[in-house]
PDB file of N, CA and C in Angstrom:
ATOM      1  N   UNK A   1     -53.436 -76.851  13.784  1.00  0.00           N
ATOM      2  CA  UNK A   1     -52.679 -77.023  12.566  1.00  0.00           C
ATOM      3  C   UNK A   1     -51.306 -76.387  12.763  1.00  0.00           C
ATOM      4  N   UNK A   2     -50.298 -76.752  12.614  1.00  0.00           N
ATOM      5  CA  UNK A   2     -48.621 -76.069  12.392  1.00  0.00           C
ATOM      6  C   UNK A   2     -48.006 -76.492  11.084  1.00  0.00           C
ATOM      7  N   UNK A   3     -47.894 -75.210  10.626  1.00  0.00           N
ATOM      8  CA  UNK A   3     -47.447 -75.117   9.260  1.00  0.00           C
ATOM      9  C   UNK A   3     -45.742 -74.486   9.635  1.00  0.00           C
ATOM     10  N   UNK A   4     -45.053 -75.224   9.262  1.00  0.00           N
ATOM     11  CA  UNK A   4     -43.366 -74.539   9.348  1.00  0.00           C
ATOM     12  C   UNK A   4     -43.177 -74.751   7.686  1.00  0.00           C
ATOM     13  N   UNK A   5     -42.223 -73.574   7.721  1.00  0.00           N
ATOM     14  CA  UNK A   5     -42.044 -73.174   6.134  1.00  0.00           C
ATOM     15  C   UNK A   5     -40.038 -72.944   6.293  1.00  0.00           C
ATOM     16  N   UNK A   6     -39.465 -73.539   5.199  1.00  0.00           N
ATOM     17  CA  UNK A   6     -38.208 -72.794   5.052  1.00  0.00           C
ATOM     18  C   UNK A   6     -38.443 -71.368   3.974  1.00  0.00           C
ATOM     19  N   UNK A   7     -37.648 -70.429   4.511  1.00  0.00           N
ATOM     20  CA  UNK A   7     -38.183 -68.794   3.595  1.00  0.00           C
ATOM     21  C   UNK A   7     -36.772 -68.680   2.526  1.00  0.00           C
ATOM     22  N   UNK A   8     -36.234 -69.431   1.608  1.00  0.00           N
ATOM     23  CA  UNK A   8     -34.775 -69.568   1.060  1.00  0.00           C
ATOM     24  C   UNK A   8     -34.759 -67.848   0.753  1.00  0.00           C
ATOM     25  N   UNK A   9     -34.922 -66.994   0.232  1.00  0.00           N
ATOM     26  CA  UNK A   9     -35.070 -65.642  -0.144  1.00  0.00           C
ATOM     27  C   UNK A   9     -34.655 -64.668   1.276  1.00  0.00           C
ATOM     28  N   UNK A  10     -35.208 -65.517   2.109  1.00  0.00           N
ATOM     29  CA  UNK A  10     -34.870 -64.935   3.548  1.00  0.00           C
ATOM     30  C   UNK A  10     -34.145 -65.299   4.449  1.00  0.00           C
ATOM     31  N   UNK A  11     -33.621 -66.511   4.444  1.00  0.00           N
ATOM     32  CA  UNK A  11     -32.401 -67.128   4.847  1.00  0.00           C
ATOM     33  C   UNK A  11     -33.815 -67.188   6.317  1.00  0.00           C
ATOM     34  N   UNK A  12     -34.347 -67.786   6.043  1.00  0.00           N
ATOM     35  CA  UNK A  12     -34.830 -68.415   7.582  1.00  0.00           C
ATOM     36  C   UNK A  12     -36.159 -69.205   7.368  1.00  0.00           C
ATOM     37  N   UNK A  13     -36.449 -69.518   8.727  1.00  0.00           N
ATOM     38  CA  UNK A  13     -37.798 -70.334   8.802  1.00  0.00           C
ATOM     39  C   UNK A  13     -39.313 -69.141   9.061  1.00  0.00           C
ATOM     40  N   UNK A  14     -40.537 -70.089   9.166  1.00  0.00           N
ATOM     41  CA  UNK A  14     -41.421 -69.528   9.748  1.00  0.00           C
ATOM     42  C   UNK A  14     -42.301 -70.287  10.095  1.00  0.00           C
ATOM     43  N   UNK A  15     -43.069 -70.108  11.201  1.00  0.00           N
ATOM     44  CA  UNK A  15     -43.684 -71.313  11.657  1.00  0.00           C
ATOM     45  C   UNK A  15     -45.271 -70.446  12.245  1.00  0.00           C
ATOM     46  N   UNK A  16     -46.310 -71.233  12.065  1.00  0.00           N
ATOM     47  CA  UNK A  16     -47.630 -71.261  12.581  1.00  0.00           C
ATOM     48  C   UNK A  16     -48.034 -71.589  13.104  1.00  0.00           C
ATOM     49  N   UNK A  17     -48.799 -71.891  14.156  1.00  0.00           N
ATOM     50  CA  UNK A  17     -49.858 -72.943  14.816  1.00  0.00           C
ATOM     51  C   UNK A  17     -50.775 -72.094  14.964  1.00  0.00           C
ATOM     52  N   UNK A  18     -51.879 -73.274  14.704  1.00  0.00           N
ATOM     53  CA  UNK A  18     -53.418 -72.249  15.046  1.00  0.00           C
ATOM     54  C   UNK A  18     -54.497 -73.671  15.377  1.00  0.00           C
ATOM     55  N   UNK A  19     -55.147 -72.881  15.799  1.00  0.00           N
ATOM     56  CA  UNK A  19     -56.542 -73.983  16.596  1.00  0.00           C
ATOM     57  C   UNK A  19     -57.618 -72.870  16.524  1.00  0.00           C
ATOM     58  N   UNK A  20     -58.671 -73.802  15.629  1.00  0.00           N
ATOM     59  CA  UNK A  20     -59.833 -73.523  15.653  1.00  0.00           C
ATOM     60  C   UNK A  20     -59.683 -71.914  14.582  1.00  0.00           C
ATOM     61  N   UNK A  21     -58.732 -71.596  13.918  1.00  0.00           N
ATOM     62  CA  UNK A  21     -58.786 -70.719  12.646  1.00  0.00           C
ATOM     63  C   UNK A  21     -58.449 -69.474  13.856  1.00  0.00           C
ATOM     64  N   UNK A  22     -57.787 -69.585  14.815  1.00  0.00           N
ATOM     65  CA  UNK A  22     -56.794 -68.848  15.893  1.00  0.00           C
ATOM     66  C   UNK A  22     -55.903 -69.094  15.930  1.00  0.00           C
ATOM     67  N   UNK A  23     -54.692 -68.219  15.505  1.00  0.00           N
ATOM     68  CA  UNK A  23     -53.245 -67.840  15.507  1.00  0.00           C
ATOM     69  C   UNK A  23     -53.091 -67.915  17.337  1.00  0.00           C
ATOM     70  N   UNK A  24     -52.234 -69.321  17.888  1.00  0.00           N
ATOM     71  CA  UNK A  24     -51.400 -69.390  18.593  1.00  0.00           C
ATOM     72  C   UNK A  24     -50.604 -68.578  19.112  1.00  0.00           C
ATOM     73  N   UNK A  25     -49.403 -69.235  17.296  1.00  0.00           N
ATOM     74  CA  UNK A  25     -48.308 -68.929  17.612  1.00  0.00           C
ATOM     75  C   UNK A  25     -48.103 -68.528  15.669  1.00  0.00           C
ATOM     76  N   UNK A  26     -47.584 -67.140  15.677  1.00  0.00           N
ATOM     77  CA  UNK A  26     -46.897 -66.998  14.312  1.00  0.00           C
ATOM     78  C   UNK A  26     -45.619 -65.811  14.396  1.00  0.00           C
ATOM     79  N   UNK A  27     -44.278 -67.021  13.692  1.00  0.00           N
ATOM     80  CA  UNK A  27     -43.312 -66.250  14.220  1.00  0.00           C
ATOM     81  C   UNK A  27     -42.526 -66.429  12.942  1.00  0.00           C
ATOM     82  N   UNK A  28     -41.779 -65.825  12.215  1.00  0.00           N
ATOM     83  CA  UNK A  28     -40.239 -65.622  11.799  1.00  0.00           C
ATOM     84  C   UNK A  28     -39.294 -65.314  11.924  1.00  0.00           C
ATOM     85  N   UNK A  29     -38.596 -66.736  11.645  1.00  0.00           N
ATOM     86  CA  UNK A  29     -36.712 -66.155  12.113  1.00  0.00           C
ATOM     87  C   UNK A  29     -36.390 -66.065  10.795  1.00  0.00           C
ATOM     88  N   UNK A  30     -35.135 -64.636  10.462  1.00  0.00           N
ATOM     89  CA  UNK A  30     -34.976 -64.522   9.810  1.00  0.00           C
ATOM     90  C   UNK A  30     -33.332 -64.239   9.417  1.00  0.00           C
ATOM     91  N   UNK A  31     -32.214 -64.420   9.043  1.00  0.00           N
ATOM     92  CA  UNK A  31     -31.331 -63.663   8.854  1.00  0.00           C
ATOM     93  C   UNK A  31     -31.446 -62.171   8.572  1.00  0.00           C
ATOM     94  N   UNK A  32     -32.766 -61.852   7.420  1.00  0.00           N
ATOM     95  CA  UNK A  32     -32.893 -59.928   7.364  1.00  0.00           C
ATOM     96  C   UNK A  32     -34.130 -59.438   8.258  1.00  0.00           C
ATOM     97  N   UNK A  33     -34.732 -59.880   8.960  1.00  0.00           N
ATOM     98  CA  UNK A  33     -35.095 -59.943   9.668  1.00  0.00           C
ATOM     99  C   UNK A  33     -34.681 -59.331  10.969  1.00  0.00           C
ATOM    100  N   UNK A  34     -34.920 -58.525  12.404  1.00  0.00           N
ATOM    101  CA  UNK A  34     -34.298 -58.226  13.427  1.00  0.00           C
ATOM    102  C   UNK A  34     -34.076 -59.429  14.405  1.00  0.00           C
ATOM    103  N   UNK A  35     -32.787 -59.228  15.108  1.00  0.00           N
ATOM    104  CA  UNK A  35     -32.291 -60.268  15.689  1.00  0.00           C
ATOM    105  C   UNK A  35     -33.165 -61.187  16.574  1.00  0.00           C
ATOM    106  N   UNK A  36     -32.509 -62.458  17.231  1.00  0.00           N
ATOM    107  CA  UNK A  36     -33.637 -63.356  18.118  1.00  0.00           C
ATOM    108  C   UNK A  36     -33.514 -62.630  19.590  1.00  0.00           C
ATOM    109  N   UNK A  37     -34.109 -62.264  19.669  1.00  0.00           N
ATOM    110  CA  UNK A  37     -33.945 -61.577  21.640  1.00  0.00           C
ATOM    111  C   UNK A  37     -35.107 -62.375  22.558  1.00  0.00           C
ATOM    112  N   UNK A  38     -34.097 -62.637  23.925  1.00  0.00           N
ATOM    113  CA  UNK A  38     -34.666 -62.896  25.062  1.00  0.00           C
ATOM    114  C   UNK A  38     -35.156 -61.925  25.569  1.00  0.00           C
ATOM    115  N   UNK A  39     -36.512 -61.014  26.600  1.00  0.00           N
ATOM    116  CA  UNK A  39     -36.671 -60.010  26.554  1.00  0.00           C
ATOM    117  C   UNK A  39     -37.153 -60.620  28.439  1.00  0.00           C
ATOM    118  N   UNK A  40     -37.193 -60.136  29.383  1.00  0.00           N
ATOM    119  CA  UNK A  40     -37.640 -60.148  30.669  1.00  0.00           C
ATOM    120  C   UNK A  40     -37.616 -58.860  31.429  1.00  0.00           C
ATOM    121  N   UNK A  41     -38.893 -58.868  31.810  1.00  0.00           N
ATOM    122  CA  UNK A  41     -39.071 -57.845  32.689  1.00  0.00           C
ATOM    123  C   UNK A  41     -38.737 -57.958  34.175  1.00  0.00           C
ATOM    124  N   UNK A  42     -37.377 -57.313  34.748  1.00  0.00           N
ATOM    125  CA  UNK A  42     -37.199 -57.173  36.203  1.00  0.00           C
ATOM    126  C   UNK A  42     -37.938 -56.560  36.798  1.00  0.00           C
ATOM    127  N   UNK A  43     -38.128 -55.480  36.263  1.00  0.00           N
ATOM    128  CA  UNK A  43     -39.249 -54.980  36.943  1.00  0.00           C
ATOM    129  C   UNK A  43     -40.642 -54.447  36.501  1.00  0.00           C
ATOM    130  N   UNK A  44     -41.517 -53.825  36.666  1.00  0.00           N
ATOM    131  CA  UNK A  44     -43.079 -54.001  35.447  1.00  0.00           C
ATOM    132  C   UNK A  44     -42.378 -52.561  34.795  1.00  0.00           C
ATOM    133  N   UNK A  45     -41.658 -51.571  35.027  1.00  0.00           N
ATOM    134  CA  UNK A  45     -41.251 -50.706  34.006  1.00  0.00           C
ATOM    135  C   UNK A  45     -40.006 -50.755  33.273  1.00  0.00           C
ATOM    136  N   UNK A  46     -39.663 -51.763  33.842  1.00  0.00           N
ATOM    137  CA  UNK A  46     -38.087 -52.389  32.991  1.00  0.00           C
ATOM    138  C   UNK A  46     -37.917 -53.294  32.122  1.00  0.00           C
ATOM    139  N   UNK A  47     -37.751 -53.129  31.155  1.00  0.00           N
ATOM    140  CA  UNK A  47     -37.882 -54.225  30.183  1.00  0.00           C
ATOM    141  C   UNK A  47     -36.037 -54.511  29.572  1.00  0.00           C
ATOM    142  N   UNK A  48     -35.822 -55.554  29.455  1.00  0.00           N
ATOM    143  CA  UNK A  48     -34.364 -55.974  29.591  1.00  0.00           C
ATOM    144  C   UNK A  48     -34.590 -57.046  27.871  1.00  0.00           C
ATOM    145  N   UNK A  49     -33.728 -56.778  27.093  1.00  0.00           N
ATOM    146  CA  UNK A  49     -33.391 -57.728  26.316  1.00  0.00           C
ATOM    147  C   UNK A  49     -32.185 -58.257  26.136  1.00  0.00           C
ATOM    148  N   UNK A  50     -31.954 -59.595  25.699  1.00  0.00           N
ATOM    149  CA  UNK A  50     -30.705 -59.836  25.155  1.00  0.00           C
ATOM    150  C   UNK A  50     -31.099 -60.423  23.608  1.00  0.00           C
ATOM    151  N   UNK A  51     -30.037 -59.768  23.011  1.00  0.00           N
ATOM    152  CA  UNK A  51     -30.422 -60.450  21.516  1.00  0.00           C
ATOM    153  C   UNK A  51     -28.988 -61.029  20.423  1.00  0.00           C
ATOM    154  N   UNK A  52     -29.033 -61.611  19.621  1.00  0.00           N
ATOM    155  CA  UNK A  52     -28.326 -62.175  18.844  1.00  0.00           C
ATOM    156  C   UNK A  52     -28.950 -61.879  17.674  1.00  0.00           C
ATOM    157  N   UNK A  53     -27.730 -61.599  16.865  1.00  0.00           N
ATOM    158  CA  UNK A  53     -27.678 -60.306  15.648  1.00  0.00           C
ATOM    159  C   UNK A  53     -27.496 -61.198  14.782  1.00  0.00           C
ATOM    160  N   UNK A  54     -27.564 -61.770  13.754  1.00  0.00           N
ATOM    161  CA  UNK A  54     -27.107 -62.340  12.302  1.00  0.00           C
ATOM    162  C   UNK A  54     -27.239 -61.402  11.357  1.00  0.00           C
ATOM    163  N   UNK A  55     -25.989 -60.841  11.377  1.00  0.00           N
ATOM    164  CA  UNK A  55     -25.595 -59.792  10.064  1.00  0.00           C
ATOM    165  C   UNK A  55     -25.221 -60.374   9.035  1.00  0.00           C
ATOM    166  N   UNK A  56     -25.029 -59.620   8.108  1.00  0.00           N
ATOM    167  CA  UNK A  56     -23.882 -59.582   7.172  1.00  0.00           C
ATOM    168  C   UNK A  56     -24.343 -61.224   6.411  1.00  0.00           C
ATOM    169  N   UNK A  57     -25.142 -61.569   6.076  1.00  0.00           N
ATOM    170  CA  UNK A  57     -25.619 -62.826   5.635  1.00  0.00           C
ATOM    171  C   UNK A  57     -25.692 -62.928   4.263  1.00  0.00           C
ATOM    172  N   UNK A  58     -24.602 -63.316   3.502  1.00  0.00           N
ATOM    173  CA  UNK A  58     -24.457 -63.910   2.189  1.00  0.00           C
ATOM    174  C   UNK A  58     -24.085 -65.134   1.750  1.00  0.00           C
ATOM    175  N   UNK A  59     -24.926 -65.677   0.562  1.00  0.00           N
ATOM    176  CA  UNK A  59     -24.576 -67.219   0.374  1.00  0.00           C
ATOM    177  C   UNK A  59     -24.973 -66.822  -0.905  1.00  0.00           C
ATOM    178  N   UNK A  60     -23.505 -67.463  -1.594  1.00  0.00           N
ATOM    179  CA  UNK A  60     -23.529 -67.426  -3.477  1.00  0.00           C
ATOM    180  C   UNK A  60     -23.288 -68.677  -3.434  1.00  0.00           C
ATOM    181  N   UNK A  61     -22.540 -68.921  -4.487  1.00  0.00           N
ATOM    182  CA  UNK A  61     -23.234 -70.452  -5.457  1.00  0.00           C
ATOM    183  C   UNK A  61     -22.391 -71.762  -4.363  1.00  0.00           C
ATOM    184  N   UNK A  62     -21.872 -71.189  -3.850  1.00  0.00           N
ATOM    185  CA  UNK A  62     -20.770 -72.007  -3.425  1.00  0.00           C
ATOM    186  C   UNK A  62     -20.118 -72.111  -1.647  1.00  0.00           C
ATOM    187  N   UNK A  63     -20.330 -70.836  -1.430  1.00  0.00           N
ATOM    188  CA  UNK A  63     -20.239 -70.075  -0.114  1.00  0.00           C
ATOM    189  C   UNK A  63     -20.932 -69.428   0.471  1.00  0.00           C
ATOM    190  N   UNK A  64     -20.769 -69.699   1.724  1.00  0.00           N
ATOM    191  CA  UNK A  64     -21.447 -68.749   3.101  1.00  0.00           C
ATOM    192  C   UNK A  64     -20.718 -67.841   3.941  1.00  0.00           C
ATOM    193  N   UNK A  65     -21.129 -67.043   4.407  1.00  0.00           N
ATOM    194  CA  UNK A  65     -20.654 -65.430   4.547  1.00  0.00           C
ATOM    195  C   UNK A  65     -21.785 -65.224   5.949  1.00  0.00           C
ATOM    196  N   UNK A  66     -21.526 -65.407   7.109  1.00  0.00           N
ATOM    197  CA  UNK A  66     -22.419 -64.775   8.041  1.00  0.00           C
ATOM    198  C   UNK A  66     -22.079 -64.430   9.489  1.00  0.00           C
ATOM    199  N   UNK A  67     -21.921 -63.120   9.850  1.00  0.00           N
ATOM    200  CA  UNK A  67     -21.423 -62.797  11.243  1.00  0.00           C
ATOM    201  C   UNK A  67     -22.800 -62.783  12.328  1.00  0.00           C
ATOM    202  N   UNK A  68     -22.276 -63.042  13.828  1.00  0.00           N
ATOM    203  CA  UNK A  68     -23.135 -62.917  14.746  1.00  0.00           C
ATOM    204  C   UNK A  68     -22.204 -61.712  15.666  1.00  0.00           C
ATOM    205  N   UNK A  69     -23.446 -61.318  16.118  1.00  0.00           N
ATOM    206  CA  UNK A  69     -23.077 -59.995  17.686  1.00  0.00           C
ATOM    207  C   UNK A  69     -23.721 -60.402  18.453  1.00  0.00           C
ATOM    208  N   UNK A  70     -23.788 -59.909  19.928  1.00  0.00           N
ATOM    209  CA  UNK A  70     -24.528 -59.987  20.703  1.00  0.00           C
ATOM    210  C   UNK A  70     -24.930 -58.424  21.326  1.00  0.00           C
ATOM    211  N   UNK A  71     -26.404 -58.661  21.618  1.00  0.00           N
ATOM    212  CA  UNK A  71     -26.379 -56.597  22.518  1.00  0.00           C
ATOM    213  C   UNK A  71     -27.460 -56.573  23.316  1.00  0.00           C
ATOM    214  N   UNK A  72     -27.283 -55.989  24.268  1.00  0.00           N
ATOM    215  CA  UNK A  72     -28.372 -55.716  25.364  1.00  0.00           C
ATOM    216  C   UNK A  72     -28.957 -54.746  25.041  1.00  0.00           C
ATOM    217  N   UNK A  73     -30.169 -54.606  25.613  1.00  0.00           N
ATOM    218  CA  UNK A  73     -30.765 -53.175  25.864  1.00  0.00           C
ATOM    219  C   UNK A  73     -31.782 -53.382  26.984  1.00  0.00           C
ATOM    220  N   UNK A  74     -32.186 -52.105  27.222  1.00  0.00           N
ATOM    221  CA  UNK A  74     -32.805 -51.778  29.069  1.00  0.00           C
ATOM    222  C   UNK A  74     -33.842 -50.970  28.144  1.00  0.00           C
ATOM    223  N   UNK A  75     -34.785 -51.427  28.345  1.00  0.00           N
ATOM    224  CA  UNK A  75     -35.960 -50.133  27.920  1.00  0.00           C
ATOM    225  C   UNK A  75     -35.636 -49.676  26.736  1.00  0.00           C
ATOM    226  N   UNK A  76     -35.173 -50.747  25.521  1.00  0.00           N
ATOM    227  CA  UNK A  76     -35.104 -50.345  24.829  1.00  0.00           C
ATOM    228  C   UNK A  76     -33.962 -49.770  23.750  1.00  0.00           C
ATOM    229  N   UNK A  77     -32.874 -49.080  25.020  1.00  0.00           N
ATOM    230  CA  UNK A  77     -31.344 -48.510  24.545  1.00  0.00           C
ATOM    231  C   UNK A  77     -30.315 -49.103  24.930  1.00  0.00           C
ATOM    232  N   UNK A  78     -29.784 -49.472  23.827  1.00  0.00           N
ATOM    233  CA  UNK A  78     -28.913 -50.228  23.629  1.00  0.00           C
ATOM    234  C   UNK A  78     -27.416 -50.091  25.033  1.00  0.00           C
ATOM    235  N   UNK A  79     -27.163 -50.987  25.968  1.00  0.00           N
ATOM    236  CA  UNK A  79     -26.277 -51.140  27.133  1.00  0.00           C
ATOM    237  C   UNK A  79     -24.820 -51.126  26.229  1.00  0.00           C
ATOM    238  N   UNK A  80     -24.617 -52.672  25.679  1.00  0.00           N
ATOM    239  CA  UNK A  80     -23.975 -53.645  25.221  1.00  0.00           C
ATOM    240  C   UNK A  80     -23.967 -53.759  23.779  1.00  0.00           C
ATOM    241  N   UNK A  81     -22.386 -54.511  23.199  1.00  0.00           N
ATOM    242  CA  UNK A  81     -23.326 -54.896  21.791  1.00  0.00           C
ATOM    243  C   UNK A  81     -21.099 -55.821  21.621  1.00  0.00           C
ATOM    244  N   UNK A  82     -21.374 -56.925  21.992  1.00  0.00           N
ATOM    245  CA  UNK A  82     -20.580 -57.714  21.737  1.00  0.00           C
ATOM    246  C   UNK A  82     -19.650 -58.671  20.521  1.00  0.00           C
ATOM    247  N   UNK A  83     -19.426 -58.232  19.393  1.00  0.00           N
ATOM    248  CA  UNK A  83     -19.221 -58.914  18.283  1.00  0.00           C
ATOM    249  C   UNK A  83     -18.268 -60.419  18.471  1.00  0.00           C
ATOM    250  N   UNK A  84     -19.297 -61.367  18.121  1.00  0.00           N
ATOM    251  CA  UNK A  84     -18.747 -62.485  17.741  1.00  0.00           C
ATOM    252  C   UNK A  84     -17.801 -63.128  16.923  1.00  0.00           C
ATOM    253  N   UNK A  85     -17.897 -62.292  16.000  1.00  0.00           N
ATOM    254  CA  UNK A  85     -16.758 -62.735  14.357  1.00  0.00           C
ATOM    255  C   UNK A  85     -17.514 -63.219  13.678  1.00  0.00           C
ATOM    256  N   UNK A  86     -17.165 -63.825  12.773  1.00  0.00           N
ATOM    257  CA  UNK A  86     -17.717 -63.859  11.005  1.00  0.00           C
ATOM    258  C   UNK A  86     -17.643 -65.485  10.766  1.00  0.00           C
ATOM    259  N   UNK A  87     -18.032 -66.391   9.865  1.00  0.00           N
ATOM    260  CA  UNK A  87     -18.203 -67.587   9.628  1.00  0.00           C
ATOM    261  C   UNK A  87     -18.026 -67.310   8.193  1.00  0.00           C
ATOM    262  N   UNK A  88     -17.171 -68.165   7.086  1.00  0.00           N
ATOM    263  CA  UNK A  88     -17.279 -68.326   5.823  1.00  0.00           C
ATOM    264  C   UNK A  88     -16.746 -69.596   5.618  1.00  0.00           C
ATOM    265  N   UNK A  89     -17.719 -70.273   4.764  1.00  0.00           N
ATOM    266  CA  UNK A  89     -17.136 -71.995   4.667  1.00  0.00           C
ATOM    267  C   UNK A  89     -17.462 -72.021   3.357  1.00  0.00           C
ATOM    268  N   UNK A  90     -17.376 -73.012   2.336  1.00  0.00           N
ATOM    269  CA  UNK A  90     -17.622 -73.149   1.389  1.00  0.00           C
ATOM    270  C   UNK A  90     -19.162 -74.632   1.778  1.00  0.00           C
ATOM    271  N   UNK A  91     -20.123 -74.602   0.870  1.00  0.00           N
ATOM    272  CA  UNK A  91     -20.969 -74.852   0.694  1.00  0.00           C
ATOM    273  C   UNK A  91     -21.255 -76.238  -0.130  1.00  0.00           C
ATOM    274  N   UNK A  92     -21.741 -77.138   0.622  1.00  0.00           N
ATOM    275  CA  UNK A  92     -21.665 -78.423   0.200  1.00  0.00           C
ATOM    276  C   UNK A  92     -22.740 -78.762  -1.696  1.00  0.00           C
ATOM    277  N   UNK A  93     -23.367 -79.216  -1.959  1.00  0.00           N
ATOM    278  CA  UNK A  93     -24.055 -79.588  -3.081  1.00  0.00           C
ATOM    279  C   UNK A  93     -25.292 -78.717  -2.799  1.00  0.00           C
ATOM    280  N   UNK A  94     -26.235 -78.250  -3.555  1.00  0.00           N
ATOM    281  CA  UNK A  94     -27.299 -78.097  -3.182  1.00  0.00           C
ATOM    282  C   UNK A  94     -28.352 -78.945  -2.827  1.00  0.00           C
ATOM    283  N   UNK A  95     -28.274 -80.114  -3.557  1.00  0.00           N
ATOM    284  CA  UNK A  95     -29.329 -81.228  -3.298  1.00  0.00           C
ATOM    285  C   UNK A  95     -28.786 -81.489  -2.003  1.00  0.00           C
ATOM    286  N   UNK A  96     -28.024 -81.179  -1.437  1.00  0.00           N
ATOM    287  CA  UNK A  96     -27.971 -82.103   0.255  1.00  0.00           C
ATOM    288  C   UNK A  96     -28.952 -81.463   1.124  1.00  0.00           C
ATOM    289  N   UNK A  97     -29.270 -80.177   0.814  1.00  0.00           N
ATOM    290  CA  UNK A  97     -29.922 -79.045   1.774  1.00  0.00           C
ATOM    291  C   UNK A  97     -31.568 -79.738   1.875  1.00  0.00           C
ATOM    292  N   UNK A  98     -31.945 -79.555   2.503  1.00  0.00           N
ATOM    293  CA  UNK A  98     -33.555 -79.452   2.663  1.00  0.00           C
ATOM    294  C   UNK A  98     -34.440 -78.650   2.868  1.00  0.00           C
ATOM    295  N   UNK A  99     -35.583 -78.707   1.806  1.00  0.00           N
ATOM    296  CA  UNK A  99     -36.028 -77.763   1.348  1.00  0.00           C
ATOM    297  C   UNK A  99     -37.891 -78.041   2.674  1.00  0.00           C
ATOM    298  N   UNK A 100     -38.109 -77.427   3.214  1.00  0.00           N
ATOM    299  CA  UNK A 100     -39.279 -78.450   3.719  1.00  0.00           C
ATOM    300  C   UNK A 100     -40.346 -77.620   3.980  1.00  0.00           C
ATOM    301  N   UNK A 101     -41.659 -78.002   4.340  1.00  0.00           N
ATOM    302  CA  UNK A 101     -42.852 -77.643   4.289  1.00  0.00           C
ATOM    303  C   UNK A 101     -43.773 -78.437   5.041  1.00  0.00           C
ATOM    304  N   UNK A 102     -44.321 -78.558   6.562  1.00  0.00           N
ATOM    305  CA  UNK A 102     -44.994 -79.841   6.520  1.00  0.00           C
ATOM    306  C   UNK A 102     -46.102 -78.606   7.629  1.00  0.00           C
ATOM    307  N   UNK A 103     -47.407 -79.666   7.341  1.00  0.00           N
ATOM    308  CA  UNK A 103     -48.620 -79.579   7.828  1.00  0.00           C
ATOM    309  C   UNK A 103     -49.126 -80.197   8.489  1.00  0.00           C
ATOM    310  N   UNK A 104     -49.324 -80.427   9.785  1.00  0.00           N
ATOM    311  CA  UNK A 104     -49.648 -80.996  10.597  1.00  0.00           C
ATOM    312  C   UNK A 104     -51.165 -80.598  11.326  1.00  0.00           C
ATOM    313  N   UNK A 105     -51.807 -81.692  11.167  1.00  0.00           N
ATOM    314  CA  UNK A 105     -53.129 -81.663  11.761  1.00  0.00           C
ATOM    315  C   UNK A 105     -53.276 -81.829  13.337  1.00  0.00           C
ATOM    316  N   UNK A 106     -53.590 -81.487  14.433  1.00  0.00           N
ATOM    317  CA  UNK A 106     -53.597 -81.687  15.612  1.00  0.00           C
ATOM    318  C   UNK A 106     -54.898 -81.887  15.905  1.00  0.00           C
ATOM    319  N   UNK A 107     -56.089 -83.132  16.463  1.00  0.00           N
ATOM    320  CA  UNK A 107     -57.268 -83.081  16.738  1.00  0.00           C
ATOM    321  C   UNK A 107     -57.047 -82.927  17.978  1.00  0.00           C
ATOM    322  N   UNK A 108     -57.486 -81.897  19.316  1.00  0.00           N
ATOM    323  CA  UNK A 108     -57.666 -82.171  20.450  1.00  0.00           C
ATOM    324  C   UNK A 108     -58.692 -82.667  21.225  1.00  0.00           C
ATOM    325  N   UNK A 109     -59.109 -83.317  22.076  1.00  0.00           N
ATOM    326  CA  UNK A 109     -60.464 -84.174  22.628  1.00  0.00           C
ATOM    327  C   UNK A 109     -60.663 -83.408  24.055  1.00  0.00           C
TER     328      UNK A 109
END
């Protein structure tokens, strides 16, 4: 079964899959939420991330308001931390947006 959800309160998605009443996969992206990070281990005691930050995330009736960074960390402490700049546009109708929810059955054989 994969259930994806939009979270409007949270400015993001969330998504499920499960087989057989077993969690897969359950994840949220979120704007308040901590950033999306790539994480790889070079070595088995090194753990390396890269991540992308969505700060500063506001949307009123009309406008959007949202900066990205970028930042490394090694085990954890922070290397890097790159700021992208800020995005503000004004905001089309609300009915254009999509609001969605879908459920999907998967039988496997």
């Amino acid at each position: 079964c994969v259930n994806a959800s939009y979270l409007e309160k949270d400015y993001g998605f969330s998504l499920t899959i499960t087989y057989n009443n077993f969690a897969i996969i359950s994840k949220t992206i979120s704007a308040r939420n901590p950033a999306i990070c790539l994480a790889e281990d070079i070595l088995s005691k090194v753990d390396v991330e890269v991540c992308l930050h969505i700060r500063d995330m506001n949307i009123d009736n009309d406008k959007l308001h949202v900066c990205f960074e970028i930042y490394g960390e090694i085990t954890k402490f922070p290397i890097t931390k790159i700021k992208l700049g800020c995005i503000q546009t004004k905001l089309r109708d609300k009915k254009e947006y999509l609001i969605f929810k879908v459920n999907v059955i998967v039988q496997l054989r």
